[in-house]
Protein backbone atom coordinates (compact mmCIF):
# COMPACT_ATOMS: atom_id res chain seq x y z
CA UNK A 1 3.85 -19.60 31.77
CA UNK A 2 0.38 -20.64 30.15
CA UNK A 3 -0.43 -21.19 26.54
CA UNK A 4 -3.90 -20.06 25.11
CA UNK A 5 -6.13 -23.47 25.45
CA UNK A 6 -6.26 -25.03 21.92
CA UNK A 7 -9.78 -25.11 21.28
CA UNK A 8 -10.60 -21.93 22.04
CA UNK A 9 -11.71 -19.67 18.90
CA UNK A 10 -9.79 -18.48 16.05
CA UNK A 11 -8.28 -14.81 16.91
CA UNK A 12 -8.06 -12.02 13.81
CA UNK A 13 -4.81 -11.76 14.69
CA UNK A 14 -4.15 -15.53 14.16
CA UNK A 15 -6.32 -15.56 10.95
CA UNK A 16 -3.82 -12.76 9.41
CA UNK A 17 -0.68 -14.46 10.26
CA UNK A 18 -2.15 -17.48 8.25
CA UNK A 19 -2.67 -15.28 5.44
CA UNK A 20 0.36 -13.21 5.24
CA UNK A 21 2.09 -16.71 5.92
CA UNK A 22 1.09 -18.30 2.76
CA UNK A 23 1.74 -15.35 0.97
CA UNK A 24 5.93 -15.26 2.05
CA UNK A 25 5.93 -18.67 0.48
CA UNK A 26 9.16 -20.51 0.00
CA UNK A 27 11.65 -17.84 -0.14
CA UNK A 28 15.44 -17.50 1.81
CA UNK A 29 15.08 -14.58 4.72
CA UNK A 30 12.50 -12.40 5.44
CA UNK A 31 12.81 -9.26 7.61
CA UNK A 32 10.27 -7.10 9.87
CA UNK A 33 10.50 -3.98 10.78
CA UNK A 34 9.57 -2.38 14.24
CA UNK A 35 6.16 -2.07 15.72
CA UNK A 36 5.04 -5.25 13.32
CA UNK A 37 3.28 -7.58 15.87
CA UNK A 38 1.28 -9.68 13.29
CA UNK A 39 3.30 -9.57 10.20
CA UNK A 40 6.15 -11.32 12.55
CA UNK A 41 3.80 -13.96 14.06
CA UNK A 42 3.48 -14.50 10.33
CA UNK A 43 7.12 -14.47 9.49
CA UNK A 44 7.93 -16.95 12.35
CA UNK A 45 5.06 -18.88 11.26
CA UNK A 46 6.28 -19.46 7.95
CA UNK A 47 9.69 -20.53 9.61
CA UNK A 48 8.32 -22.97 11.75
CA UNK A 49 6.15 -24.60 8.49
CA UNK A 50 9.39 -24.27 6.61
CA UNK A 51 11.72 -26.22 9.54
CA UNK A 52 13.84 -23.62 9.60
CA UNK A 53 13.30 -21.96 6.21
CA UNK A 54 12.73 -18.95 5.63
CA UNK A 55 15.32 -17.20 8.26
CA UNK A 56 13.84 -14.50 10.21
CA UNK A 57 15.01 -11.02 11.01
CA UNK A 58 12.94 -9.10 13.39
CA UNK A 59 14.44 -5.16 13.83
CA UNK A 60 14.39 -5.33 17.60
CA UNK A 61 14.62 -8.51 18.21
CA UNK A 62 17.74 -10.32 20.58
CA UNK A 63 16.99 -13.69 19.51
CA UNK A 64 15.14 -13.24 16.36
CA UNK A 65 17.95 -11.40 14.00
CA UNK A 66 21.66 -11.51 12.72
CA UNK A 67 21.74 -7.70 12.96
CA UNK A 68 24.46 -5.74 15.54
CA UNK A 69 23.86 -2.47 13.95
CA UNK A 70 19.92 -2.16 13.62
CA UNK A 71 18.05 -0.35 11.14
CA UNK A 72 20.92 0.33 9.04
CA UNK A 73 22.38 -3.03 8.07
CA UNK A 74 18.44 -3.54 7.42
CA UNK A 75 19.24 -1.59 4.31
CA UNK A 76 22.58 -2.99 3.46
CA UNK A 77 20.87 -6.28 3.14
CA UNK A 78 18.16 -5.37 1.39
CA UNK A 79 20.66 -3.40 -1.02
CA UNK A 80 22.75 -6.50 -1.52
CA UNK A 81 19.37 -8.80 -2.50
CA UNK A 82 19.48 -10.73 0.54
CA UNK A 83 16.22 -9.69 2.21
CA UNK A 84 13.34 -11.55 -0.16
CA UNK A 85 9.96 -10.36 1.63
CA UNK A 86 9.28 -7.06 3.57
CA UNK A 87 6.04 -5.38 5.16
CA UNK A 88 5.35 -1.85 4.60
CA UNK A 89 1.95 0.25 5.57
CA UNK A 90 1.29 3.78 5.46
CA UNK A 91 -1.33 6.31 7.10
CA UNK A 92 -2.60 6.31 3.72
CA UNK A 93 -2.46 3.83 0.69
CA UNK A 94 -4.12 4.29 -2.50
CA UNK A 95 -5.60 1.74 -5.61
CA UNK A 96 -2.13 2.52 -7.49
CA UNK A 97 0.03 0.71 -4.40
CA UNK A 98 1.26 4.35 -3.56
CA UNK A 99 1.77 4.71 0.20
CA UNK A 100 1.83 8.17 2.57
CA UNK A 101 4.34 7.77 5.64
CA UNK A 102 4.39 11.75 5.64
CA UNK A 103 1.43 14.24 5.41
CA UNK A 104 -2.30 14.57 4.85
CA UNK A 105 -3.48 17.58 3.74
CA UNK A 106 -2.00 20.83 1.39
CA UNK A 107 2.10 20.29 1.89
CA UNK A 108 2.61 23.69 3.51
CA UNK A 109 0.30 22.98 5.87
CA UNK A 110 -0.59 19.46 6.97
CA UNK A 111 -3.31 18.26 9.11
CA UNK A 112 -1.58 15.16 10.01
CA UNK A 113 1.78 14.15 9.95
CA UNK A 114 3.65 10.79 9.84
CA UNK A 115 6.82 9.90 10.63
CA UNK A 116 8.68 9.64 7.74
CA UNK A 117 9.63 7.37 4.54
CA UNK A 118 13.02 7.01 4.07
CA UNK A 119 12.96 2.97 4.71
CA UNK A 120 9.86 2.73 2.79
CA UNK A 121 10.49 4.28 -0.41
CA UNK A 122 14.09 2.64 -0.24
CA UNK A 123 12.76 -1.31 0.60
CA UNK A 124 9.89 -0.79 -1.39
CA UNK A 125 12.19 -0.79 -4.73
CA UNK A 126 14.58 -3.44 -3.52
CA UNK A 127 13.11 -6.14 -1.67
CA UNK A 128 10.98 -8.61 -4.67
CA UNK A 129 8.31 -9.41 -2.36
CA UNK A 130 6.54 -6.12 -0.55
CA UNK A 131 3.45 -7.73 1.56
CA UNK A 132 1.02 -4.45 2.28
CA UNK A 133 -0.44 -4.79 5.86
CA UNK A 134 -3.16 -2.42 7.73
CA UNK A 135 -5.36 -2.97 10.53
CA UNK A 136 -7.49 -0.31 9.74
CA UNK A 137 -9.70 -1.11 6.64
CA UNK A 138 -11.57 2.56 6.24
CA UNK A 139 -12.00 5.25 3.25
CA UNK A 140 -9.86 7.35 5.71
CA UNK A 141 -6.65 4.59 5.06
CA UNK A 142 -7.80 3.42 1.43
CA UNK A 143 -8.01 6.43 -0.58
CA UNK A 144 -8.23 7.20 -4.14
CA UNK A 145 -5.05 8.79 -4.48
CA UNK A 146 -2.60 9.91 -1.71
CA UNK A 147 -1.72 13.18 -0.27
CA UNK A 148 1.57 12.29 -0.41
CA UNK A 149 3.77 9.26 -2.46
CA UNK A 150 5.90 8.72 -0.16
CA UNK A 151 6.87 5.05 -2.01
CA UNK A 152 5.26 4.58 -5.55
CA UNK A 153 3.10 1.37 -6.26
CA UNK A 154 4.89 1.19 -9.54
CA UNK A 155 7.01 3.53 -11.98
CA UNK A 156 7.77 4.37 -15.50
CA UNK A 157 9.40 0.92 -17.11
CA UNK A 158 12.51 2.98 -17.64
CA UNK A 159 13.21 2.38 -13.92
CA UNK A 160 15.09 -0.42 -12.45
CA UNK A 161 13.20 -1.50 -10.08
CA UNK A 162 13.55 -5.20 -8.35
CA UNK A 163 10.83 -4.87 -5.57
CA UNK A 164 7.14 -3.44 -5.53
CA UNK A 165 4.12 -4.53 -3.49
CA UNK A 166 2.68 -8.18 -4.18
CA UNK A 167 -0.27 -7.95 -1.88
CA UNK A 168 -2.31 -6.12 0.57
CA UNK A 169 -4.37 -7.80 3.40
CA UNK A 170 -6.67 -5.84 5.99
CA UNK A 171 -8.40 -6.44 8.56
CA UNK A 172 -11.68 -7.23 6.42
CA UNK A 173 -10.05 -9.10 3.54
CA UNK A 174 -7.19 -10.06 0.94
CA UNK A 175 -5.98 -8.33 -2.11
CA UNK A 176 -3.21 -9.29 -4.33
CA UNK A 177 -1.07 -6.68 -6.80
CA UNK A 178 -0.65 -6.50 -10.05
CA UNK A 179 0.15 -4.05 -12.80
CA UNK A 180 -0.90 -1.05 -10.93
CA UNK A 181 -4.16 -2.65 -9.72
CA UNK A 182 -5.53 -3.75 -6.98
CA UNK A 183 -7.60 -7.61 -6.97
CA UNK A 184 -10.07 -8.52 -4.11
CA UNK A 185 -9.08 -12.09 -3.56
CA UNK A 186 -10.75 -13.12 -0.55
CA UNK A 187 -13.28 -11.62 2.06
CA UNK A 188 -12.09 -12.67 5.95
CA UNK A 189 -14.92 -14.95 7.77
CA UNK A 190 -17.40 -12.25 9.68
CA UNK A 191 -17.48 -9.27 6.80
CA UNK A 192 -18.69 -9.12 3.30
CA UNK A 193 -18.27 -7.97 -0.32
CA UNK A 194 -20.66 -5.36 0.19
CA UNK A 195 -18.32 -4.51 3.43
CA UNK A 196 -15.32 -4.14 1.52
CA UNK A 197 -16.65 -2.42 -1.27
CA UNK A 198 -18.03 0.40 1.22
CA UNK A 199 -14.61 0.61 3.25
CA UNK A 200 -12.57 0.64 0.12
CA UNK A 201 -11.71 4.39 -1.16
CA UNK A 202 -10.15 3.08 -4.95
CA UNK A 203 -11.75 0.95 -7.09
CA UNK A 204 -10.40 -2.69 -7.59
CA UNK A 205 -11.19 -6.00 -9.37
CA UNK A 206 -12.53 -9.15 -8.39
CA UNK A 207 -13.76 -12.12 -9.51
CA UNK A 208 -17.52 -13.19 -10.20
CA UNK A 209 -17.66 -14.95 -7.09
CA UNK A 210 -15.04 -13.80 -4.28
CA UNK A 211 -14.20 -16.53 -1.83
CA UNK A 212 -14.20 -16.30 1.93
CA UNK A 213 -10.58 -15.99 3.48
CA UNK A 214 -9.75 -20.15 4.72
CA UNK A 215 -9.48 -20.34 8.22
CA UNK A 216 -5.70 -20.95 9.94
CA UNK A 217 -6.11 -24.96 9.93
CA UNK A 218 -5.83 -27.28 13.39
CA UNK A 219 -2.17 -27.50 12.27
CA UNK A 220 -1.41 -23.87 12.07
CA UNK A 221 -3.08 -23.11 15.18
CA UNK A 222 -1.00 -25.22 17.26
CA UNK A 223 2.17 -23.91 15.46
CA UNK A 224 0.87 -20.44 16.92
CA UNK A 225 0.09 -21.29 20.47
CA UNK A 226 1.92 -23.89 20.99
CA UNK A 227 5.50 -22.63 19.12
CA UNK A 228 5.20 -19.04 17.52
CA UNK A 229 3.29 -17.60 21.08
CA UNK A 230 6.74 -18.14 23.12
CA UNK A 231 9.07 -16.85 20.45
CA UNK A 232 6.91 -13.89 20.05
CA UNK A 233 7.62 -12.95 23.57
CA UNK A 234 11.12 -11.74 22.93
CA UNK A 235 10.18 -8.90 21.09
CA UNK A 236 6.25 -8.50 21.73
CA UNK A 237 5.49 -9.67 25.41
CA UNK A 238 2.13 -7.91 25.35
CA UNK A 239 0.92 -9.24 21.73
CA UNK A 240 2.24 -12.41 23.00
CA UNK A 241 0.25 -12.72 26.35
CA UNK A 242 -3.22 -10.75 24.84
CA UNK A 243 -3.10 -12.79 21.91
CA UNK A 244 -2.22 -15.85 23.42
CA UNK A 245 -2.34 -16.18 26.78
CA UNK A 246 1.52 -16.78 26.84
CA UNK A 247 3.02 -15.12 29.90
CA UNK A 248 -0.26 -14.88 31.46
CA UNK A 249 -0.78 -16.54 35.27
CA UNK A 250 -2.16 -19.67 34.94
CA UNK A 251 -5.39 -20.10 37.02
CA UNK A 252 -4.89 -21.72 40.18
């Protein structure tokens, strides 16, 4: 096995983790669900900074979760208050914090379809601490309003509700959540305002002068490579070894 060498430069993919690490703060367990590469580099991450706090539960995981019965204790724990930070995304997400896991286009018939949103619009009422991730930062993903709610951003006070969506970080730069709005927080190193503000389908705030996103310290990178990496590989080999080198042949 071989480790990514420790000088080499700082990946996106290491740069989010940072991010999304700082955000999960101090809190007791955080879960992620399938197909989640970054957002459990993050999680594990945040572990590893915490020595041994927050636990971990990664859906799909052997070594990385509590859970026998998958998906659906997921739910039971997040039901029962004992899941305090979850990642959702959506083919779509709008300026309100609404998300689309179903349709784009007229409902009767769609141009696109996604999966489903049974898990989102459950977690995203229960779990306090609903971290927004996508990849893709585009007009096609940010939109001002989407073609479908499959999980609302926020509801009529009325509702109990003890989650909702804190934050949303991109590929291109950081926003944070708060009554029903959107706030640009910080632009990631290599794009700009200007960038964001083009990509960005809803309007949001920001302040007078918006910061550039801190690069993942000397600390934080070895906690990556050099711990995270090899932890990573139980549930994402090939994240693991593109990302990091870690599983990769070392040169002869």
């Amino acid at each position: 096995m071989s480790a990514a060498p420790p000088d080499r430069p700082v990946r996106d993919e290491e740069l989010l983790a940072s991010v999304i690490a700082d955000l999960i703060g101090d809190v007791r367990h955080v879960a992620v669900g399938n197909a989640s590469p970054i957002p459990a580099t993050a999680a594990l991450l945040a572990r590893e900074r915490g020595k041994g706090r927050p636990y971990v539960s990664l859906l799909g995981s052997a070594a990385h979760t509590f859970w026998t019965d998958g998906g659906r204790e997921l739910f039971d724990c997040a039901g029962q208050g004992r899941i305090d930070v979850f990642f959702l995304s959506g083919g779509q997400i709008d300026g309100h914090g609404n998300i689309n896991l179903v349709e784009i286009g007229e409902h009767g018939h769609p141009k696109v379809r996604f999966p489903g949103s049974f898990g989102s619009a459950y977690l995203y009422y229960v779990v306090p601490k609903v971290i927004l991730f996508r990849t893709e930062h585009s007009r096609r993903t940010l939109v001002p309003e989407v073609d479908f709610v499959s999980a609302p951003g926020s509801n009529a006070p009325n509702v109990f509700r003890t989650g909702g969506p804190i934050a949303l970080v991109t590929n291109r730069c950081l926003f944070s959540f708060a009554n029903g709005r959107f706030r640009l927080e910080s632009v990631h190193p290599c794009h700009t305002l200007d960038e964001v503000i083009e990509n960005t389908g809803f309007d949001f705030d920001r302040p007078s002068e918006v910061p550039e996103t801190p690069a993942p310290t000397s600390g934080t990178l070895r906690l990556l490579r050099e711990v995270v990496a090899p932890q990573l590989a139980d549930v994402y080999p090939q994240f693991a070894r593109q990302v990091f080198g870690f599983g990769a042949v070392a040169p002869v």
